[in-house]
Protein backbone atom coordinates (compact mmCIF):
# COMPACT_ATOMS: atom_id res chain seq x y z
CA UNK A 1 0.00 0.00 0.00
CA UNK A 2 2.82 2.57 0.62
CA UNK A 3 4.59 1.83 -2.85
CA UNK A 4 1.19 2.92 -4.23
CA UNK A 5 1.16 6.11 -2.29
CA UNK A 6 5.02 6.63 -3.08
CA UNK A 7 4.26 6.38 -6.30
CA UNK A 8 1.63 9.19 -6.66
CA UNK A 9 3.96 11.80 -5.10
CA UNK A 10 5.13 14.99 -6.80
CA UNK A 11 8.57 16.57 -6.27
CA UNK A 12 6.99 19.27 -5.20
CA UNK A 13 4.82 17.85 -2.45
CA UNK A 14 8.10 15.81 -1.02
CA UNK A 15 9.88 19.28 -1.26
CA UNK A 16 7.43 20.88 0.69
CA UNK A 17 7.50 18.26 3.45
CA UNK A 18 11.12 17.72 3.53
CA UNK A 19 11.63 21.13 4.16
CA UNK A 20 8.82 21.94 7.01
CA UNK A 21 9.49 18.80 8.76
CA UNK A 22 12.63 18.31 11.06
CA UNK A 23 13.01 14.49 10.89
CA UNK A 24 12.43 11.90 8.11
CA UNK A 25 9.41 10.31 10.64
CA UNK A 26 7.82 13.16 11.12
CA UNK A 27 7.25 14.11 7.43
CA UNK A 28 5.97 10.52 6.61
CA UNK A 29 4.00 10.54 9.04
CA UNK A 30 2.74 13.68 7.58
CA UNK A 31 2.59 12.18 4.20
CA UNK A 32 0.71 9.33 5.56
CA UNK A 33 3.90 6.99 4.68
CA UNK A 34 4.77 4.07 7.11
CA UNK A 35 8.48 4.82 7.66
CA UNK A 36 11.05 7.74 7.47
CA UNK A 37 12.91 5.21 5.49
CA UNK A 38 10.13 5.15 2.88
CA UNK A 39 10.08 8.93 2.76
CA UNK A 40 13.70 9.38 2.66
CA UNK A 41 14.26 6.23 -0.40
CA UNK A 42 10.89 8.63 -2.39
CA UNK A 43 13.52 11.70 -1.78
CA UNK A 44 16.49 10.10 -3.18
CA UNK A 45 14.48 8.78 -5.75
CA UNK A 46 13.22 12.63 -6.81
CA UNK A 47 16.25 14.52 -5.88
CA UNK A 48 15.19 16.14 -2.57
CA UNK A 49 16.76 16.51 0.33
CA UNK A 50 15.09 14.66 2.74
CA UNK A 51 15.63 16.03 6.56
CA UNK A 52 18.30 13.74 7.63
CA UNK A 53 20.21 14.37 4.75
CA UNK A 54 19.51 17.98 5.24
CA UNK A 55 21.29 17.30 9.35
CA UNK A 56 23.81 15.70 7.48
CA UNK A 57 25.46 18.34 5.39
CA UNK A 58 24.47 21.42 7.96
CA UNK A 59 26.66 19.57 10.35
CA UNK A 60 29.02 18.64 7.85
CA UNK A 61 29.23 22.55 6.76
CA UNK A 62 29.34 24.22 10.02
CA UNK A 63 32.67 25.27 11.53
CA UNK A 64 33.27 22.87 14.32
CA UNK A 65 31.19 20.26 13.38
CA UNK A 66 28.92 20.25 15.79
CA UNK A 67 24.86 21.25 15.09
C-alpha cells in the first residue's frame, strides 16, 4: 500500500514536506507513509533533500562540526 502512495507523489509535495518537517518520521507521518525510510528512499528517488540528509550536510558545513 505505501509503494502505491510513493508512487503518486510529486517533487513538489516531497519538497514541501522535507523542508517543514525536522526528521524523516515526522514528514511521513505527515505524508501518511509508514516509515522515514520510505520517505527518505521517495527523496532520493526525486532529488530532494530529505531532513536527515539535510542534518547531514548542515553539520558537515558548520565550523566545528557540531549542530
Amino acid at each position: 500500500m505505501g509503494q502505491v502512495l510513493v508512487n503518486k507523489l510529486t517533487s513538489a509535495q516531497l519538497e514541501r514536506v522535507a523542508r517543514m518537517y525536522n526528521t524523516d518520521d515526522a514528514a511521513a507521518y505527515a505524508m501518511g507513509l509508514s516509515t522515514g525510510g520510505v520517505f527518505a528512499r521517495a527523496c532520493r528517488r526525486e532529488g530532494v533533500e530529505c531532513p536527515s540528509q539535510r542534518k547531514r550536510r548542515r553539520k558537515r558545513e558548520s565550523k566545528y562540526g557540531v549542530d
